[in-house]
Protein backbone atom coordinates (compact mmCIF):
# COMPACT_ATOMS: atom_id res chain seq x y z
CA UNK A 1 8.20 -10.59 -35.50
CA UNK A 2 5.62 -10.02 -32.52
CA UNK A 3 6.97 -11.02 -29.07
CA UNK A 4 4.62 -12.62 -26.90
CA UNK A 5 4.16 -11.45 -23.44
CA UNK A 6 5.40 -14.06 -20.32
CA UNK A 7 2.81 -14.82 -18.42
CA UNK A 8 2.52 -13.27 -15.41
CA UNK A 9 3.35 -14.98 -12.08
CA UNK A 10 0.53 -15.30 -10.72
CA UNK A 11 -2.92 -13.70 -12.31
CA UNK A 12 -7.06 -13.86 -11.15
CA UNK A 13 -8.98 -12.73 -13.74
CA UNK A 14 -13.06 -12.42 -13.10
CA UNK A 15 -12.88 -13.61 -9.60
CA UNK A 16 -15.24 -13.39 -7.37
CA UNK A 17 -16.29 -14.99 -3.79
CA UNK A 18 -19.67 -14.80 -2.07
CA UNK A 19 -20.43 -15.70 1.56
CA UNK A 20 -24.00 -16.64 2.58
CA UNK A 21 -25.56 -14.94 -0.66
CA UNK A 22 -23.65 -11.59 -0.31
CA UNK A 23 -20.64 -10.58 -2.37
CA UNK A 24 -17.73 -10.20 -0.84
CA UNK A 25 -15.18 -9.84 -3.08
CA UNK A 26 -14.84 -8.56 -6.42
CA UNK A 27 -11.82 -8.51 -8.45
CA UNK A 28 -11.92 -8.30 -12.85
CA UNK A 29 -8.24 -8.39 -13.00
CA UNK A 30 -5.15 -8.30 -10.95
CA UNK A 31 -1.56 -9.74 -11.82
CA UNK A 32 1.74 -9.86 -10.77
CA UNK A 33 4.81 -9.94 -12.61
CA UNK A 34 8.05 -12.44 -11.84
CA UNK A 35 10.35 -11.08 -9.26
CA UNK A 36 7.87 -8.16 -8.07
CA UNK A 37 6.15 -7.74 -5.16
CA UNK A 38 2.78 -6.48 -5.20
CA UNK A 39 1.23 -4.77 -1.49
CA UNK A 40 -2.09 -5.60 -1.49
CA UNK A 41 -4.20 -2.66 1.00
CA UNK A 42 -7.22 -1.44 2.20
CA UNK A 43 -9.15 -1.19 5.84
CA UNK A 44 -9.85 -4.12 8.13
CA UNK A 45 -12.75 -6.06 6.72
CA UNK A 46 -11.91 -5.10 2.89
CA UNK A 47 -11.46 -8.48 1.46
CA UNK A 48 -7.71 -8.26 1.34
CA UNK A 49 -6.76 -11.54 3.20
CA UNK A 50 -9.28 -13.34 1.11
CA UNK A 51 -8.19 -12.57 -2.14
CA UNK A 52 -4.98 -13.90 -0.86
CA UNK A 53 -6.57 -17.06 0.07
CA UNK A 54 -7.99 -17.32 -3.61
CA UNK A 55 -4.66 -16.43 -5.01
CA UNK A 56 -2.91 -19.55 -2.36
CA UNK A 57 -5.45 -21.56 -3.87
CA UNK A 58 -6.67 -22.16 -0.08
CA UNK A 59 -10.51 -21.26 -1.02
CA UNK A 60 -12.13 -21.94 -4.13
CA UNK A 61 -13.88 -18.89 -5.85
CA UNK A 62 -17.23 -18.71 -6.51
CA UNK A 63 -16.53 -17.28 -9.89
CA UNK A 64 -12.99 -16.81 -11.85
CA UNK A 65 -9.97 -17.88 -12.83
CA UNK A 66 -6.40 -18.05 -11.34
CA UNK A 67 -3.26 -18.52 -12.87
CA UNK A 68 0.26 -19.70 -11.58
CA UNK A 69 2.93 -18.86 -14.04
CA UNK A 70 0.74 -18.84 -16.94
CA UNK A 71 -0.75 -22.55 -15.95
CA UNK A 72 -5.02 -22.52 -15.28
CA UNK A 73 -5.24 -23.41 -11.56
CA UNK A 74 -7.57 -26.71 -11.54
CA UNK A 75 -9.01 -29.07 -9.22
CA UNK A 76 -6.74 -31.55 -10.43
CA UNK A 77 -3.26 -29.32 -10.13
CA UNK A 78 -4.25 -27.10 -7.67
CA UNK A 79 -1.79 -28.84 -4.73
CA UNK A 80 1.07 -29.57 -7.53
CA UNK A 81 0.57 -25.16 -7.91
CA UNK A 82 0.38 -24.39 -4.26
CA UNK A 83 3.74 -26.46 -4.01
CA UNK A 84 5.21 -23.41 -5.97
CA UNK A 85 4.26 -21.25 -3.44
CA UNK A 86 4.70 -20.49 0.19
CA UNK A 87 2.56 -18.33 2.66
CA UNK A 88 3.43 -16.38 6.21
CA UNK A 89 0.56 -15.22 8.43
CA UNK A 90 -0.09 -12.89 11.27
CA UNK A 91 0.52 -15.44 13.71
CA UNK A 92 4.22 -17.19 13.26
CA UNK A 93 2.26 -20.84 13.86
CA UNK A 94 5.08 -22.59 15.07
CA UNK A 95 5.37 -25.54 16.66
CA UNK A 96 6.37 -26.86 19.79
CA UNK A 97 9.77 -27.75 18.82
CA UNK A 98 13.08 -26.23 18.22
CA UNK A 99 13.32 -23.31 15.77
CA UNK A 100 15.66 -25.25 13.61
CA UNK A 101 12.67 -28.07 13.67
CA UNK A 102 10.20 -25.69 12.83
CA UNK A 103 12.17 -24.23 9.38
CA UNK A 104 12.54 -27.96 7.96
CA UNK A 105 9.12 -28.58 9.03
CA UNK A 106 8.02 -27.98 5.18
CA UNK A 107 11.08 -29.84 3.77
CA UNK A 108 10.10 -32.50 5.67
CA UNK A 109 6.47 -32.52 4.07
CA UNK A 110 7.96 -32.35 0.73
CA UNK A 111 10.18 -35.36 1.18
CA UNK A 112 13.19 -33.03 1.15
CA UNK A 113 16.27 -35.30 2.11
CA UNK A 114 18.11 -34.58 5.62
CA UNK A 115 21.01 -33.63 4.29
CA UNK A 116 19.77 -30.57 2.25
CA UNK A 117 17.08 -29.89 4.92
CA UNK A 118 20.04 -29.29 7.31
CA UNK A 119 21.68 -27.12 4.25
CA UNK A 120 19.31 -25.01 4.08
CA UNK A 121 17.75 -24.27 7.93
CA UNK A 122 21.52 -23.22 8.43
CA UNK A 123 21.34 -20.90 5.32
CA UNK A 124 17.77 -19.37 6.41
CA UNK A 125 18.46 -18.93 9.86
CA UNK A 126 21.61 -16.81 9.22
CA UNK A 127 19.74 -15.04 6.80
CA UNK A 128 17.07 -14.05 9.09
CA UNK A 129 19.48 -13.38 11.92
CA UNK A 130 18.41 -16.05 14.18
CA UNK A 131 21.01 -18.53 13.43
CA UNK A 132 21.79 -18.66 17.07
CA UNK A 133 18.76 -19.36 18.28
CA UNK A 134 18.39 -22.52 16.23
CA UNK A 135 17.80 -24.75 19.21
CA UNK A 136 15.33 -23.23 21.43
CA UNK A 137 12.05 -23.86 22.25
CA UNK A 138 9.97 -22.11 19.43
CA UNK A 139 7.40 -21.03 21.92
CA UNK A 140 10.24 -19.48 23.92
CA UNK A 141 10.63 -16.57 21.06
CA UNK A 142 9.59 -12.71 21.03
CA UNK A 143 7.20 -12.07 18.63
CA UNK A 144 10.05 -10.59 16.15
CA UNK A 145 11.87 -13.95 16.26
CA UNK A 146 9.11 -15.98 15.79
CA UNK A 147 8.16 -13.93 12.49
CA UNK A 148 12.35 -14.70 11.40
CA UNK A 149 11.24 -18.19 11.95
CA UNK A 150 8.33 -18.32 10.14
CA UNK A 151 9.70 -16.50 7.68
CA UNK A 152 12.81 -18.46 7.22
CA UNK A 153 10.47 -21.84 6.92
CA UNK A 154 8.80 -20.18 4.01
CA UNK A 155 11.78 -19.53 2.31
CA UNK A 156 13.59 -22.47 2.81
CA UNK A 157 11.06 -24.22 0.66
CA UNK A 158 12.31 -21.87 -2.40
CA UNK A 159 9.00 -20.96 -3.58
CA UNK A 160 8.13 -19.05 -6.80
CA UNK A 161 5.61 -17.02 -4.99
CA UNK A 162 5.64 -16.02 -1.57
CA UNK A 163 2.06 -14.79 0.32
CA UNK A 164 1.87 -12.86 3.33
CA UNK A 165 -0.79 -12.38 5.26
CA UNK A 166 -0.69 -8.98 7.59
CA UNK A 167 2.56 -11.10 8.65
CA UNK A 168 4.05 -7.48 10.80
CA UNK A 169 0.70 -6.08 12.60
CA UNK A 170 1.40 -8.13 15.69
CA UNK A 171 5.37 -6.44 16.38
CA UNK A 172 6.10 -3.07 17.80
CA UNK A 173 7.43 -0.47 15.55
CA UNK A 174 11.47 -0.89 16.14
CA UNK A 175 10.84 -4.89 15.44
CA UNK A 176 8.73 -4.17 12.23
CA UNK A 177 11.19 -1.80 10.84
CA UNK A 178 14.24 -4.51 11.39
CA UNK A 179 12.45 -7.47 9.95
CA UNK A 180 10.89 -5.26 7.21
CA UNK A 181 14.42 -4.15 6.37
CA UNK A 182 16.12 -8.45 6.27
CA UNK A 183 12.35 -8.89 4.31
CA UNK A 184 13.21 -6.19 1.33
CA UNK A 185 16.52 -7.62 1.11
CA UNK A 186 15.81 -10.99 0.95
CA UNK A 187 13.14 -10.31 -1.54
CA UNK A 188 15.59 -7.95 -3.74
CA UNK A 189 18.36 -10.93 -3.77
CA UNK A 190 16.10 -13.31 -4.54
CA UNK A 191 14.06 -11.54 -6.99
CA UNK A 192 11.28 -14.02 -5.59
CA UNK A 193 7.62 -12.76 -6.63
CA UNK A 194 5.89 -11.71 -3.01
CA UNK A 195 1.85 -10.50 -2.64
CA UNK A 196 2.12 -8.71 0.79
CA UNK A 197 -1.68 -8.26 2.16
CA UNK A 198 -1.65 -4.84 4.69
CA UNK A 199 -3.79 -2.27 6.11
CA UNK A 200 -0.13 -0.28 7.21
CA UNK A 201 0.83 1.99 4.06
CA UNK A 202 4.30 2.02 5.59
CA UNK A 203 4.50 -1.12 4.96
CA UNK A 204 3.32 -1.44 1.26
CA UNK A 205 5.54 1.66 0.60
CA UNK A 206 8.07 0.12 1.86
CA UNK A 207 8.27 -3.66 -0.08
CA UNK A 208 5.67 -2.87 -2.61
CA UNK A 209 6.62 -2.74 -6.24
CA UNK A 210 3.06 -2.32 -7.06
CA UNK A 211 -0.31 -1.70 -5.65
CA UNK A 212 -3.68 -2.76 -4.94
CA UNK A 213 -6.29 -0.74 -3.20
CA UNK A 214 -9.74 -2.94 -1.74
CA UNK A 215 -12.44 -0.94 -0.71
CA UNK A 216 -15.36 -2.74 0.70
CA UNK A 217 -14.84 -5.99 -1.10
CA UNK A 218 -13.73 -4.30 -4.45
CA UNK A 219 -10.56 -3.97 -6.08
CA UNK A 220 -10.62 0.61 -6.81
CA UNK A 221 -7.25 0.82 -8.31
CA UNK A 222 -4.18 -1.09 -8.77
CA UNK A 223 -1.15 -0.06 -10.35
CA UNK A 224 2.69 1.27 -9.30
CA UNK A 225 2.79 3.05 -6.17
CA UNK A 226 3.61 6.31 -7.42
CA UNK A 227 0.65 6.15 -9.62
CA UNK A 228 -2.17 5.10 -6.85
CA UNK A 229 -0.66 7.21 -4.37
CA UNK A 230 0.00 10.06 -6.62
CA UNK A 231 -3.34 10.04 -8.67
CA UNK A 232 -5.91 7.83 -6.94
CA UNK A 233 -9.42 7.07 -8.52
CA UNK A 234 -11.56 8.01 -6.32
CA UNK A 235 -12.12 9.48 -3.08
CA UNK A 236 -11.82 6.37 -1.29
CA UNK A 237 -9.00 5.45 -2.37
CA UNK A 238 -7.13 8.81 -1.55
CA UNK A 239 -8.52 8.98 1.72
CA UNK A 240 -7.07 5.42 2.19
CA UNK A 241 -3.45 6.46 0.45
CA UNK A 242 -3.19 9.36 2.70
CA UNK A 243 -4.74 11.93 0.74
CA UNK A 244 -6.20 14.42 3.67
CA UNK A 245 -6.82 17.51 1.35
CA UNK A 246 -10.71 16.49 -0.51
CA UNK A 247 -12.05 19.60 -1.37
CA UNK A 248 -15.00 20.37 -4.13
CA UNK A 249 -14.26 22.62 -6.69
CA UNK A 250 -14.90 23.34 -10.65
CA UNK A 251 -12.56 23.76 -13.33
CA UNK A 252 -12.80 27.12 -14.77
CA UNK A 253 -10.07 26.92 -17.53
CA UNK A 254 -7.93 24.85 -19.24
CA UNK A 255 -4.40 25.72 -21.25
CA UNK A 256 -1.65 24.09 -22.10
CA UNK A 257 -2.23 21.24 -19.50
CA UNK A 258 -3.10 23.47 -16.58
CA UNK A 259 -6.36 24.03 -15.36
CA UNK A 260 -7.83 26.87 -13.16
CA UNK A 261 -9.95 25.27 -10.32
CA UNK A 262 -12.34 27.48 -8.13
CA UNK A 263 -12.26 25.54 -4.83
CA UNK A 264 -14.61 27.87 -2.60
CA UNK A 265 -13.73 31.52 -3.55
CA UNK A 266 -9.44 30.48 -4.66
CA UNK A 267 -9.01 29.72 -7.98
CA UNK A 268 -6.06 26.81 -8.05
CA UNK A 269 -3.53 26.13 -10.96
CA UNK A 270 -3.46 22.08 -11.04
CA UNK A 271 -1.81 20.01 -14.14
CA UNK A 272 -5.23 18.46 -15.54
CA UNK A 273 -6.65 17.74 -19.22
CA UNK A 274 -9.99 18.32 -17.88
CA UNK A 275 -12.02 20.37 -19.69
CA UNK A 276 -13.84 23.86 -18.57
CA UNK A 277 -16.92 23.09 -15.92
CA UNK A 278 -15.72 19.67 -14.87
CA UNK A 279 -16.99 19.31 -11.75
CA UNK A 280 -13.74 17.59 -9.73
CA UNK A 281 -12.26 16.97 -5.82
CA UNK A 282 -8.76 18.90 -5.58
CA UNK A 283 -6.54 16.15 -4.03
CA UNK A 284 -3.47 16.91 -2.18
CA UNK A 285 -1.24 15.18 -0.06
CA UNK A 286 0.05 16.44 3.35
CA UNK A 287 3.50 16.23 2.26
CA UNK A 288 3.23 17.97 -1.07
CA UNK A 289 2.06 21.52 1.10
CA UNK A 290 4.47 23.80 2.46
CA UNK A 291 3.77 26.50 5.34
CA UNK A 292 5.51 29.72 5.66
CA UNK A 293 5.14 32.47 7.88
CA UNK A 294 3.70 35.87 5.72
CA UNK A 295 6.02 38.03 5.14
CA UNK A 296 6.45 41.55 6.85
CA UNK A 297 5.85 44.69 4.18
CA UNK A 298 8.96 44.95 2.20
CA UNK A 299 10.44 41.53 2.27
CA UNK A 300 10.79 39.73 -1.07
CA UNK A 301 10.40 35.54 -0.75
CA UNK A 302 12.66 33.54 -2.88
CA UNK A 303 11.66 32.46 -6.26
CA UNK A 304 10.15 28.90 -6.18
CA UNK A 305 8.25 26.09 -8.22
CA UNK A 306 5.00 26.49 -6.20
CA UNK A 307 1.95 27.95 -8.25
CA UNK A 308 0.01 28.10 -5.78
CA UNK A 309 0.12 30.29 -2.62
CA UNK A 310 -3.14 30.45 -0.04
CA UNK A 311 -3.07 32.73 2.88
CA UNK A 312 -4.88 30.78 5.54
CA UNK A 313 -5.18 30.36 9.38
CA UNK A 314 -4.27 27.25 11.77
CA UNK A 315 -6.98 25.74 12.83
CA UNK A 316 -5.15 22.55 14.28
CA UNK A 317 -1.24 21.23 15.24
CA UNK A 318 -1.53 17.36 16.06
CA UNK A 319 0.90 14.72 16.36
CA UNK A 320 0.86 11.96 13.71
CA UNK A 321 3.28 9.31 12.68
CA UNK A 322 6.38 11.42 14.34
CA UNK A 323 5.76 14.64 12.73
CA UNK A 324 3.05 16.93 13.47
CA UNK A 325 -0.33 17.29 11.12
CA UNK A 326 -0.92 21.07 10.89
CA UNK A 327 -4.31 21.90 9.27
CA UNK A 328 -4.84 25.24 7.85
CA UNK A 329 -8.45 27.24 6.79
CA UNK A 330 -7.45 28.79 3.58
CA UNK A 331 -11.19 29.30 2.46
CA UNK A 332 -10.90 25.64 2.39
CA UNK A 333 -9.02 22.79 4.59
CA UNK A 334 -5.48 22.04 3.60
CA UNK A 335 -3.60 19.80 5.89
CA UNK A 336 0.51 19.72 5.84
CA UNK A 337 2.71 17.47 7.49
CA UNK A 338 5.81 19.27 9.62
CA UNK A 339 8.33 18.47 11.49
CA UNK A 340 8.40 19.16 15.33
CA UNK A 341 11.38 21.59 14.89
CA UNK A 342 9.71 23.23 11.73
CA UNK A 343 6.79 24.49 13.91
CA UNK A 344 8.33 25.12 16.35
CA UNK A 345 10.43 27.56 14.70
CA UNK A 346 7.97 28.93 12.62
CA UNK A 347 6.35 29.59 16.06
CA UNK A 348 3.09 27.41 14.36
CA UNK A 349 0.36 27.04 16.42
CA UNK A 350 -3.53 27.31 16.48
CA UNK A 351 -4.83 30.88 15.04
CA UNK A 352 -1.29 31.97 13.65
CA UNK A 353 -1.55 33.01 10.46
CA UNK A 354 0.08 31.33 7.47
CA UNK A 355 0.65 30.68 3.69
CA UNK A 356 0.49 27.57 2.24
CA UNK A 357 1.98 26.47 -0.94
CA UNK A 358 2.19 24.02 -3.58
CA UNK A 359 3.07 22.74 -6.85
CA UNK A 360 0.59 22.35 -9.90
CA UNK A 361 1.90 19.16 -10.63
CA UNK A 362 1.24 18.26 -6.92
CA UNK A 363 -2.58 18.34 -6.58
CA UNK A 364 -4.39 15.60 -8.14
CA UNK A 365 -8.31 16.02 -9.71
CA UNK A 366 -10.94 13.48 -9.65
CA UNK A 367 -14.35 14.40 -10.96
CA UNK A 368 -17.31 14.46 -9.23
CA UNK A 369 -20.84 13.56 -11.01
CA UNK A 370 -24.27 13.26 -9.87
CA UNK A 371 -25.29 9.85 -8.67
CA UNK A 372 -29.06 9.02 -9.44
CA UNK A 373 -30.52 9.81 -5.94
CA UNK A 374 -28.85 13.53 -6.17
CA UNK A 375 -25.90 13.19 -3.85
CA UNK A 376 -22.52 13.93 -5.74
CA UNK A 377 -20.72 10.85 -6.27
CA UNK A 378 -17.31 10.07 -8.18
CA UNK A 379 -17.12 8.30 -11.92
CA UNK A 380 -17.89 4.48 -11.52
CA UNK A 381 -19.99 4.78 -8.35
């Protein structure tokens, strides 16, 4: 007996939208499974928060489909579907009421009665932590409180789906990480299905169960996390995921599922099927290199996992998201995250020399080809 598949969630399929004559967003497939959340990213401008729109059923597409839980969004159902789902913006767009006014403010609309309205403000307040600020002023709220608000209205309404729009880009770091942290639990208990649009990869790493990269109005990759940030398609896309090593190179040989890459005059041992004289990038993330110090004639290093050993100079020791970005000229650029105490033991600083390391299952190919006006160009450009 063949089981049939559930239908996802919610699911676009051939979509596409185009503004004055010009294309702005492209997407052949995307879906997303009951009870996951999907992080949708990519740089300002991408076409992130309007594929969200499209998938709210907020704007019509100029081409495509979109499905709610396996049912063809239509003219005629389109508001019965966007009942099932609920949506959180940048700005908290509250009103001037109190915040216990605000979180029925949908129940209301939906002809919830007043005694389950009540039920369930009380239940989404404490939830959110805000229970006690139930009857202020709305417009008296910090930005962090406001986004509990807005985020308990949404979920009082018990929606299938729940769409957020860049809904953490306007709070300080210490206030993101606490309502990021009540978010991911209240998503995890309620196993409710959640797109999350971002440019923050923080913050997709953080709630995402999947992954969508946009790129100038086109959907690159989209996948589990591990796999787009681990193997992304193109160059793009692993500059976007955090990939800071892009180097060209050529695969030399292939064995066993490791090839030897020639990046500059280093040959590389990477875990690749490509096959001998693939042109490719060598892709490696900062946190996948470690530095050492050389060692002094006579001393023996410990035995380790890590292939691949460059000797290399600094060439640059910045700070970046609390650690420090140390780049390193190993006949190439190879970039490796450290900790302040790390470098500073390792006495790490501009023109000290070094050896970086890494695993063959770290680095991550993509091959290059020849686009048609001679510039070298990645597969599907």
């Amino acid at each position: 007996m063949i089981m049939s598949r559930k239908p996802a969630m919610l699911e676009v399929a051939d979509l596409e939208v185009v503004r004055g004559g010009t294309p702005v967003l492209a997407v052949p497939h995307l879906e997303v499974r009951k009870g996951q959340t999907l992080a949708i990213i990519g740089p300002n401008g991408a076409g992130k928060s309007t594929l969200l729109l499209a998938m709210a059923l907020l704007i019509k597409p100029s081409k495509g489909k979109v499905w709610v839980a396996g049912e063809e969004a239509t003219p005629e159902n389109s508001l019965r579907l966007r009942r099932r789902m609920a949506m959180v913006f940048q700005e908290p767009l509250l009103l001037d009421m109190s915040v216990a006014e605000n979180v029925a403010t949908g129940l209301k609309l939906r002809g919830v009665g007043r005694a389950e309205r009540e039920k369930r403000v009380a239940v989404w307040l404490e939830r959110f932590g805000i229970a006690t600020l139930a009857h202020r002023r709305a417009r008296s709220l910090s930005g962090g409180e406001a986004q509990r608000a807005s985020l308990a209205r949404a979920f009082a309404l018990e929606p299938e789906v729940l769409l957020l729009d860049e809904p953490f880009s306007a709070l300080d770091a210490p206030t993101r990480a606490g309502v990021i942290a009540d978010l991911l639990a209240v998503l995890r208990g309620t196993r409710t299905t959640a797109v999350l649009v971002t440019h923050d990869r923080d913050e997709a790493l953080a709630l995402g169960d999947d992954v969508g990269v946009i790129i100038r109005g086109e959907l690159r990759q989209a996948g589990p996390i591990s796999k787009v940030f681990g193997a992304p398609v193109d160059v793009d896309v692993a500059g976007f995921v955090g990939v800071e090593t892009i180097a060209p190179g050529m695969i030399q040989t292939h064995e066993d599922g490791l090839a030897q890459v020639r990046v500059g005059d280093r040959l590389i041992e990477v875990a690749s099927d490509l096959d001998p004289g693939t042109p490719v990038f060598l892709c490696l993330r900062p946190e996948d290199v470690t530095l050492q110090t050389p060692l002094e004639p006579g001393q023996e290093r410990m035995r380790s996992s890590e292939r691949n050993r460059l000797r290399g100079s600094v060439t640059d020791v910045i700070p970046w998201r609390g650690q420090l970005r140390v780049t390193v000229d190993c006949g190439f650029r190879i970039a490796a995250s450290l900790t302040y105490r790390s470098v500073s033991e390792m006495g790490i600083a501009e023109g000290v020399a070094v050896e970086a390391s890494f695993k063959a299952t770290s680095a991550h190919l993509i091959p290059r080809v020849e686009s048609p006006n001679g510039r070298e160009g990645l597969e599907g450009e």
